[in-house]
Protein backbone atom coordinates (compact mmCIF):
# COMPACT_ATOMS: atom_id res chain seq x y z
CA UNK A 1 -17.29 67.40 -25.41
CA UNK A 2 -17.58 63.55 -24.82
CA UNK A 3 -14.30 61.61 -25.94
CA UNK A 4 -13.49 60.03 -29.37
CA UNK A 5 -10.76 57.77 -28.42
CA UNK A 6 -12.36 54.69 -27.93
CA UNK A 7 -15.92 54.81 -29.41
CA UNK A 8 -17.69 55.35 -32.97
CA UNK A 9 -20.57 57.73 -32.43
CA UNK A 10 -23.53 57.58 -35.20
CA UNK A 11 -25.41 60.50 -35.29
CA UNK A 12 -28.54 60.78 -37.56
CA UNK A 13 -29.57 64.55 -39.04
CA UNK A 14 -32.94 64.06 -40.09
CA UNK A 15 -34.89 66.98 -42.25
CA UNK A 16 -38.24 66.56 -41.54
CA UNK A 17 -41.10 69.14 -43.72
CA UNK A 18 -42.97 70.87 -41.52
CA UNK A 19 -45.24 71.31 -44.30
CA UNK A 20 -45.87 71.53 -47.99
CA UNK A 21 -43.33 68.67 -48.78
CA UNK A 22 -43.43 67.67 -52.28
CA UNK A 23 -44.33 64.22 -52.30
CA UNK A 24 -41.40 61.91 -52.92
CA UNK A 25 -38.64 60.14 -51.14
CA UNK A 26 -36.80 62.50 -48.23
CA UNK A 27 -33.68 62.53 -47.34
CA UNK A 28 -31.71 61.64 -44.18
CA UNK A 29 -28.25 62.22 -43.86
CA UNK A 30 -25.93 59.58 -41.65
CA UNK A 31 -22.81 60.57 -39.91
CA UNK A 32 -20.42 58.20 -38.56
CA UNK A 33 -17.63 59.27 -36.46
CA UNK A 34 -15.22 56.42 -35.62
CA UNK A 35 -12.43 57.04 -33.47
CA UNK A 36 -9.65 57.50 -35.94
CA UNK A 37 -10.61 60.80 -37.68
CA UNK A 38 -9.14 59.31 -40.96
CA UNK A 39 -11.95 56.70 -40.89
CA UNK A 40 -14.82 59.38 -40.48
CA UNK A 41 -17.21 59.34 -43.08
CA UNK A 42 -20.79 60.54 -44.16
CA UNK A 43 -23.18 58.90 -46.74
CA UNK A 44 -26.74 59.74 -47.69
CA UNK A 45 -29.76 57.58 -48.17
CA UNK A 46 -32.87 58.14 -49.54
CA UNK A 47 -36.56 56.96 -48.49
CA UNK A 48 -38.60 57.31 -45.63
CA UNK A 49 -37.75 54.45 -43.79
CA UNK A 50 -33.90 52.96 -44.26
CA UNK A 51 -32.32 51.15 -42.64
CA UNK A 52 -28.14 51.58 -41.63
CA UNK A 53 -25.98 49.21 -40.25
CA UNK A 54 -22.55 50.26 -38.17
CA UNK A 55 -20.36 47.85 -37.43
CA UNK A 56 -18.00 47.92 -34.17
CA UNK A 57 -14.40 47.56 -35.03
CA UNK A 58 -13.83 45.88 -31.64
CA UNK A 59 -16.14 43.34 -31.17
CA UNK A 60 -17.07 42.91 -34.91
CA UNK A 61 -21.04 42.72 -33.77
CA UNK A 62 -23.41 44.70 -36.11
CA UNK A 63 -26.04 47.55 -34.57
CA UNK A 64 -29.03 48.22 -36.87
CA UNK A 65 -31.39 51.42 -37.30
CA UNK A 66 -34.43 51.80 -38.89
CA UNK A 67 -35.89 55.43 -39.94
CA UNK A 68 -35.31 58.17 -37.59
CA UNK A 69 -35.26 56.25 -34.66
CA UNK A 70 -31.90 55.22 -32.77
CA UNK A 71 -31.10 53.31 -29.96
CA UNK A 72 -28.07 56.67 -29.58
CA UNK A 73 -29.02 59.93 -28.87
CA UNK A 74 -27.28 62.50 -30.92
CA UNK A 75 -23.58 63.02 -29.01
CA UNK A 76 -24.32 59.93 -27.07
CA UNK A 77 -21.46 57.10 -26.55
CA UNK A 78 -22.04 53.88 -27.17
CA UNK A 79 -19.85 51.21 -24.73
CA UNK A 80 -18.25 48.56 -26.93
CA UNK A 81 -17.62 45.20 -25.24
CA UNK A 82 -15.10 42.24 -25.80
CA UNK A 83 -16.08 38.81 -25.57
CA UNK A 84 -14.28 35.86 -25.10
CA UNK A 85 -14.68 32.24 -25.63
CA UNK A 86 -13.17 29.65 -23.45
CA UNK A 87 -12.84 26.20 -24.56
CA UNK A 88 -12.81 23.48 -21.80
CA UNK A 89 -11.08 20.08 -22.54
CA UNK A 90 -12.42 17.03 -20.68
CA UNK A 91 -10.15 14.47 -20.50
CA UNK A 92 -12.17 10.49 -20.45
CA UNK A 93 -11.80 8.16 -17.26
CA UNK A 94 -9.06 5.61 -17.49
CA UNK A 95 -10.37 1.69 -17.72
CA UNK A 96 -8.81 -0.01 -15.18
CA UNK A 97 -8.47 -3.90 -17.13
CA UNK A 98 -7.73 -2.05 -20.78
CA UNK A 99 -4.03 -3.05 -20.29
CA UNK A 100 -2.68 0.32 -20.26
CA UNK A 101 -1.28 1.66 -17.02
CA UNK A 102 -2.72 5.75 -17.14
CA UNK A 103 -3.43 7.91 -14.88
CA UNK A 104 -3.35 6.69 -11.19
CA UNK A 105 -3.33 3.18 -11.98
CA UNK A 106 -0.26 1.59 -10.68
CA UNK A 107 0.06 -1.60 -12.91
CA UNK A 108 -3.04 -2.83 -15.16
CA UNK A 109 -1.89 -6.36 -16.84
CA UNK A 110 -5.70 -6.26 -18.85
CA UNK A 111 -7.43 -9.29 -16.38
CA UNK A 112 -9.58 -9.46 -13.02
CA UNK A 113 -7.13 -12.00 -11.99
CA UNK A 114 -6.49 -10.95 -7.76
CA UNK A 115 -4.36 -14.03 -7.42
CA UNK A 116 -1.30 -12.80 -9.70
CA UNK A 117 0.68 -9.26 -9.10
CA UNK A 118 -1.88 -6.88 -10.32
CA UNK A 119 -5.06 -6.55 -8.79
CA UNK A 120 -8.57 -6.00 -10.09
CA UNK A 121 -8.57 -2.77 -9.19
CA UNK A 122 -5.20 -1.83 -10.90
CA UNK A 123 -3.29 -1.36 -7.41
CA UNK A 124 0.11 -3.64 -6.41
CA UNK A 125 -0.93 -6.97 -4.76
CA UNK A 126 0.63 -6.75 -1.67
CA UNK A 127 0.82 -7.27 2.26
CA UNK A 128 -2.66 -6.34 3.64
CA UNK A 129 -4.63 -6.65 0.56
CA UNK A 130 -6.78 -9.27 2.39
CA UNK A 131 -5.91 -11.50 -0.64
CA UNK A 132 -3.15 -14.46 0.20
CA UNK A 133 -0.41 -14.48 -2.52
CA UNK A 134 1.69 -17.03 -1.72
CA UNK A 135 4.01 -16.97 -4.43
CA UNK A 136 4.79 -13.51 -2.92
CA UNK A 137 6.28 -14.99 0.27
CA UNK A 138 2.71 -14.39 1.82
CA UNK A 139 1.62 -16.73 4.87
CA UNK A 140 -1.64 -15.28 5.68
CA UNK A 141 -3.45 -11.78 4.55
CA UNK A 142 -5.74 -10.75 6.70
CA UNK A 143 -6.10 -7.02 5.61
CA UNK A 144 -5.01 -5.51 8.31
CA UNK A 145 -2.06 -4.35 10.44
CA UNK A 146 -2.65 -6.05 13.75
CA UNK A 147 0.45 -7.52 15.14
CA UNK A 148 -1.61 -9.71 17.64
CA UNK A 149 -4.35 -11.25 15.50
CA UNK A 150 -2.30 -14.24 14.25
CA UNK A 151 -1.21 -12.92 11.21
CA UNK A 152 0.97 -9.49 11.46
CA UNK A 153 1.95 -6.57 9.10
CA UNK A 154 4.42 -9.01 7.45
CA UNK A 155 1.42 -11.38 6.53
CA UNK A 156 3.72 -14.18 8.47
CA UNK A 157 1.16 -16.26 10.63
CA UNK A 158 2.26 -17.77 14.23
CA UNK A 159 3.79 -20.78 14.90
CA UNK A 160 3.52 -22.85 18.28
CA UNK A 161 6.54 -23.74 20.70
CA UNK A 162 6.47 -26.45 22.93
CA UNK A 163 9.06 -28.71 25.55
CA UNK A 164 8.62 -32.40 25.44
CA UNK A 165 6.43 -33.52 28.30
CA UNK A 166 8.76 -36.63 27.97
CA UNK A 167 12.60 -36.80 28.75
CA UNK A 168 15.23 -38.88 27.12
CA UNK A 169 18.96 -40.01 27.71
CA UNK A 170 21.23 -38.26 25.47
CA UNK A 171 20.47 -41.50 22.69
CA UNK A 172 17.82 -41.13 20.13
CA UNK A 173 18.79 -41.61 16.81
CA UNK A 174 20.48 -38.35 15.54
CA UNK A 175 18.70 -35.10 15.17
CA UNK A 176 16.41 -36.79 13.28
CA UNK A 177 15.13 -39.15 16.22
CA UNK A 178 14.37 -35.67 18.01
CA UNK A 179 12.52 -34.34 14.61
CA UNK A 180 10.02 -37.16 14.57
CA UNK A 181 9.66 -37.14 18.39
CA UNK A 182 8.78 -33.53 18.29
CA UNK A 183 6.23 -34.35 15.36
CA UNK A 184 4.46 -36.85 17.34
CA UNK A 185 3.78 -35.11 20.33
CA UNK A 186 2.26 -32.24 18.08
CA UNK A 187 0.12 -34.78 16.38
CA UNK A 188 -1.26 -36.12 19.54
CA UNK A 189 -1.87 -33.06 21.16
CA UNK A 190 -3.76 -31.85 17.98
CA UNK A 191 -1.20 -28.89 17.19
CA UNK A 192 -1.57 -27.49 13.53
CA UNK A 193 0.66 -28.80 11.27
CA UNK A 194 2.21 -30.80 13.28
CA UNK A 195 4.22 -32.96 10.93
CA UNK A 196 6.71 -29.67 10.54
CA UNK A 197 7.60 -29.62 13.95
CA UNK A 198 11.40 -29.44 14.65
CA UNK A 199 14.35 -29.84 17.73
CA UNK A 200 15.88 -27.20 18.32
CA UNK A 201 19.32 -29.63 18.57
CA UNK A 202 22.41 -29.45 16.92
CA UNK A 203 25.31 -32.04 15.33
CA UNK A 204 27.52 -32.14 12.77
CA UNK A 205 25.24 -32.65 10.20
CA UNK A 206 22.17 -30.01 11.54
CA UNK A 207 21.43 -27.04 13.25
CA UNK A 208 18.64 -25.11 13.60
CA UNK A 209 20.34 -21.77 11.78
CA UNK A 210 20.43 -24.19 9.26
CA UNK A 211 17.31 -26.15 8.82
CA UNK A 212 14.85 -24.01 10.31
CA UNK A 213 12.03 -21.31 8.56
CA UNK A 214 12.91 -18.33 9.84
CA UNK A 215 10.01 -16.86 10.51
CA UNK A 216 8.56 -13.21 10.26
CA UNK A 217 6.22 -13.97 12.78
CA UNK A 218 5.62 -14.94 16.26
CA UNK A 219 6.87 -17.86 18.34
CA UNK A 220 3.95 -18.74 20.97
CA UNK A 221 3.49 -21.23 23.80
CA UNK A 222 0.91 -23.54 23.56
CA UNK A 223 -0.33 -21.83 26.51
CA UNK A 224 -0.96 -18.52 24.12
CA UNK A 225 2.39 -16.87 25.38
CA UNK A 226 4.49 -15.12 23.32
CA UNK A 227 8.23 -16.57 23.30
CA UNK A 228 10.09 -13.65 20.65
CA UNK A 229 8.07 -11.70 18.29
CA UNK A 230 10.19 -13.38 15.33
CA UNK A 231 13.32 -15.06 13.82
CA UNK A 232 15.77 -12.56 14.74
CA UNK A 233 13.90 -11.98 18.37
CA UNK A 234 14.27 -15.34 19.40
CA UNK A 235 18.03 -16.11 18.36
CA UNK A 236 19.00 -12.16 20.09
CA UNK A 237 20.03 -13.93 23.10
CA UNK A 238 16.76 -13.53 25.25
CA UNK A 239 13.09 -14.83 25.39
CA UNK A 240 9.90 -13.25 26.30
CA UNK A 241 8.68 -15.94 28.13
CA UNK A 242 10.70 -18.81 28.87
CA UNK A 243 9.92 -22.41 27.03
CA UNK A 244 8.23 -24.45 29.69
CA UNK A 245 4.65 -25.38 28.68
CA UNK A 246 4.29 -28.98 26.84
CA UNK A 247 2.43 -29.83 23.76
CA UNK A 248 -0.35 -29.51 25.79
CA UNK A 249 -0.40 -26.67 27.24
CA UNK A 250 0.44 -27.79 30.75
CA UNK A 251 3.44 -25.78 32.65
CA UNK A 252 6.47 -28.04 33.36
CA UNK A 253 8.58 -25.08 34.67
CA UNK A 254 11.91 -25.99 34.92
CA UNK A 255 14.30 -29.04 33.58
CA UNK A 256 17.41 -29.61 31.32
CA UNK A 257 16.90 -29.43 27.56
CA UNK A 258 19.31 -31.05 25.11
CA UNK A 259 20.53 -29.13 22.33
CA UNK A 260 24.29 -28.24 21.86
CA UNK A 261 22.93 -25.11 20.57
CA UNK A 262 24.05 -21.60 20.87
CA UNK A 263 21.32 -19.04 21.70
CA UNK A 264 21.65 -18.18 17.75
CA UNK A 265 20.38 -20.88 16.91
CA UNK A 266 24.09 -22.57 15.66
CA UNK A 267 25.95 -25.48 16.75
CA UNK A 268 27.77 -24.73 19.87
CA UNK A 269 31.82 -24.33 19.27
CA UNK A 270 32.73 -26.32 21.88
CA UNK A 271 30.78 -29.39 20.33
CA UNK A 272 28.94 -31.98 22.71
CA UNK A 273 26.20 -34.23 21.61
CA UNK A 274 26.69 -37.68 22.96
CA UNK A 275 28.19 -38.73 20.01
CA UNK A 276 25.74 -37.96 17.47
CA UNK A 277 23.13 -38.25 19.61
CA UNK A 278 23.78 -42.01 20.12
CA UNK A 279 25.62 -43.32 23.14
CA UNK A 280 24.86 -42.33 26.73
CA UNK A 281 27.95 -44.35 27.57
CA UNK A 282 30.42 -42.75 29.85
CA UNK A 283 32.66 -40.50 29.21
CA UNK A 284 30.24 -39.32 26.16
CA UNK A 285 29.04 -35.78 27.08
CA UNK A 286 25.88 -33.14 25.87
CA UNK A 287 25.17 -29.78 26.43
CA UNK A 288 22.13 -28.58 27.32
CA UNK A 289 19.47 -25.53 27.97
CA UNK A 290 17.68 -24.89 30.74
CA UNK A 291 13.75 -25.01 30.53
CA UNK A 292 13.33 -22.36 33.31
CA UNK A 293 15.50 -19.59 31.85
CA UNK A 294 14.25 -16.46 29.26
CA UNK A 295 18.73 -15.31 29.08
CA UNK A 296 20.80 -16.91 26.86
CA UNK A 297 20.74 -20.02 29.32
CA UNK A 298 18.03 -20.86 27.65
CA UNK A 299 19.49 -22.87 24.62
CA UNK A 300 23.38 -22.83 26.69
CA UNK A 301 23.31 -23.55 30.25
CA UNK A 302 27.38 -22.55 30.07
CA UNK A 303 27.72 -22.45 33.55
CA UNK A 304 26.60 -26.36 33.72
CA UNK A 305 27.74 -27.52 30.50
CA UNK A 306 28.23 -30.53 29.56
CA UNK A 307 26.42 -32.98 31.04
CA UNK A 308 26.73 -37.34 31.25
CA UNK A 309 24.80 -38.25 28.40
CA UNK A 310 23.55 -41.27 30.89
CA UNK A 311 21.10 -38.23 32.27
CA UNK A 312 17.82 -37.59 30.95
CA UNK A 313 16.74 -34.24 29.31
CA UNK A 314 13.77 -32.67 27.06
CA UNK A 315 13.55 -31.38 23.87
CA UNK A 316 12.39 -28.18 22.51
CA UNK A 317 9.83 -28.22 19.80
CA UNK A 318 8.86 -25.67 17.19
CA UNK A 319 6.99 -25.47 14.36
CA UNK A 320 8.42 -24.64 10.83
C-alpha cells in the first residue's frame, strides 16, 4: 500500500452509464487524501465536465483537473517539491576622486592632483611612483628599484666627488676659501650643480658632520666610480674606491689632502688647521688625508699627522 506520510493523493471515482442514462448532469465523486488523516475529506460535484483544484500544503502551488481525466492515476503519488529563492546583493564600484576612502582605496582627497599626497588613482604617493614629490624628501623618482641607475630605492639621486687638481699651502681663507675653490673647479669642469660643491675640511666654526646633506644616495668619482653607497657608508671608516680622480675625471693617485677631519666626517680632537686656515707660518700645523688610501687614512693620515702648514696639499670636493 503506497505511503501517506508525505503526500496528498486525489483520487477521482467516476460513474459513468453504460447506457440508458437519463439525461441530466452526472455525478463524479472527488476524494482527497492528505497526509494527516484528520484533514481527509470528500466533496461531490456535479456536471459533466468540472473542474477541481488541490492545493499542495508544501509548496503552496495549485494542480488543476478537468472531467475525468487526471494527470494521477488512481493510488498514484504525486512528488511535492520545495523551491527556494535566493536573492543576490551587488554591491556598486567605489569612485576613486568622490572623496570617500572605500573599499581598497588607500586615501582619496576628491582631486587628480599627482603632485600632493594622494594620487589619481587613490594609492599613497610615494618612493617609486615615477612621480617626483619633493616636499616628501624626494630627489628623483624614477619608478623603479634600481640601485645603479642614478636614482635608487630611496629616490636620492648621485652626487659627484672629486680632489682638487690644484694644491694649496695650508692658507686660504677659512673653510670658506676651500668652499668656493671646490665650486669653481666644478663649474669649469661642467659638473652638475656645481655651485653646491663643498671641502670636506674642518675648524672651529665648520665641519662637514655639520654642514653637509647627508645623502641617501651614492658618492661617485667623476670617473663613474663608486666612493660609499651613502651618508653613513662613507663616514663608516672605509671607502670603496679611494678619492683620487679630479674634477675632470683624470686619476691623480696619490697626494696629501687637508682636512683636520675625522673619517666621520667631524672635526678631529686633536685640532690642527693652520690657524683657521690662515697662516702657513712656522710652527702653525694641519692635518691631513691621504689621496691614495680607501681606510680611515683617508680623511686622517694619523700616522703622519700634522703637517707644516708651509706644505702644499689638495682638497676634497663633494657635492651637496
Amino acid at each position: 500500500m503506497p505511503s501517506l506520510h508525505a503526500h496528498r493523493v486525489v483520487v477521482f471515482v467516476a460513474i459513468v452509464c453504460v447506457s440508458g442514462c437519463p439525461d441530466g448532469p452526472q455525478s463524479t465523486t472527488v476524494v482527497t487524501v492528505t497526509s494527516d488523516p484528520d484533514e481527509s475529506s470528500s466533496s461531490s460535484t456535479t456536471g459533466t465536465d468540472t473542474d477541481t483544484t488541490t492545493t499542495d500544503d508544501t509548496t503552496g502551488a495549485t494542480a488543476g483537473t478537468a472531467g475525468s481525466e487526471s494527470n494521477s492515476e488512481s493510488g498514484a503519488t504525486t512528488n511535492s517539491s520545495t523551491s527556494s529563492v535566493t536573492t543576490e546583493t551587488t554591491t556598486g564600484q567605489f569612485i576613486c576622486g568622490d572623496g570617500e576612502v572605500q573599499g581598497d582605496e588607500e586615501c582619496d582627497d576628491g582631486n587628480d592632483n599627482d603632485l600632493d599626497a594622494c594620487l589619481s588613482s587613490c594609492e599613497l604617493a610615494g618612493c617609486g611612483d615615477g612621480i617626483l614629490h619633493e616636499g616628501f624628501g624626494e630627489e628623483c623618482d624614477d619608478g623603479n628599484s634600481d640601485e645603479a641607475d642614478g636614482c635608487n630605492s630611496q629616490c636620492a639621486r648621485d652626487r659627484f666627488v672629486f680632489l682638487t687638481s690644484t694644491t694649496t699651502q695650508g692658507k686660504f681663507g677659512a673653510v670658506s676659501g676651500a668652499n668656493s675653490h671646490c665650486k669653481s673647479l666644478a663649474q669649469d669642469a661642467g659638473l652638475p650643480n656645481p655651485l653646491t660643491y663643498r671641502a670636506w675640511m674642518s675648524d672651529d666654526d665648520f665641519s662637514p658632520d655639520e654642514w653637509f646633506f647627508k645623502s641617501k644616495g651614492r658618492y661617485l668619482l667623476t670617473s663613474g666610480a663608486v666612493v660609499a653607497k651613502d651618508w653613513e657608508d662613507l663616514t663608516d671608516g672605509t671607502l670603496e674606491n679611494a678619492i683620487n680622480v679630479d674634477e675632470n675625471g683624470e686619476l691623480i693617485g696619490s697626494g696629501g689632502v687637508w682636512t683636520n677631519t675625522t673619517p666621520q666626517g667631524l672635526k678631529h680632537p686633536d685640532s690642527a688647521d693652520c690657524e683657521g686656515w690662515t697662516v702657513t707660518a712656522f710652527p702653525a700645523e694641519g692635518r691631513f688625508g691621504l689621496a691614495s688610501e680607501a681606510n680611515d687614512q683617508w680623511s686622517d693620515a694619523n700616522n703622519f699627522n700634522p703637517e707644516a702648514c708651509g706644505a702644499s696639499g689638495h682638497f676634497y670636493c663633494f657635492e651637496n
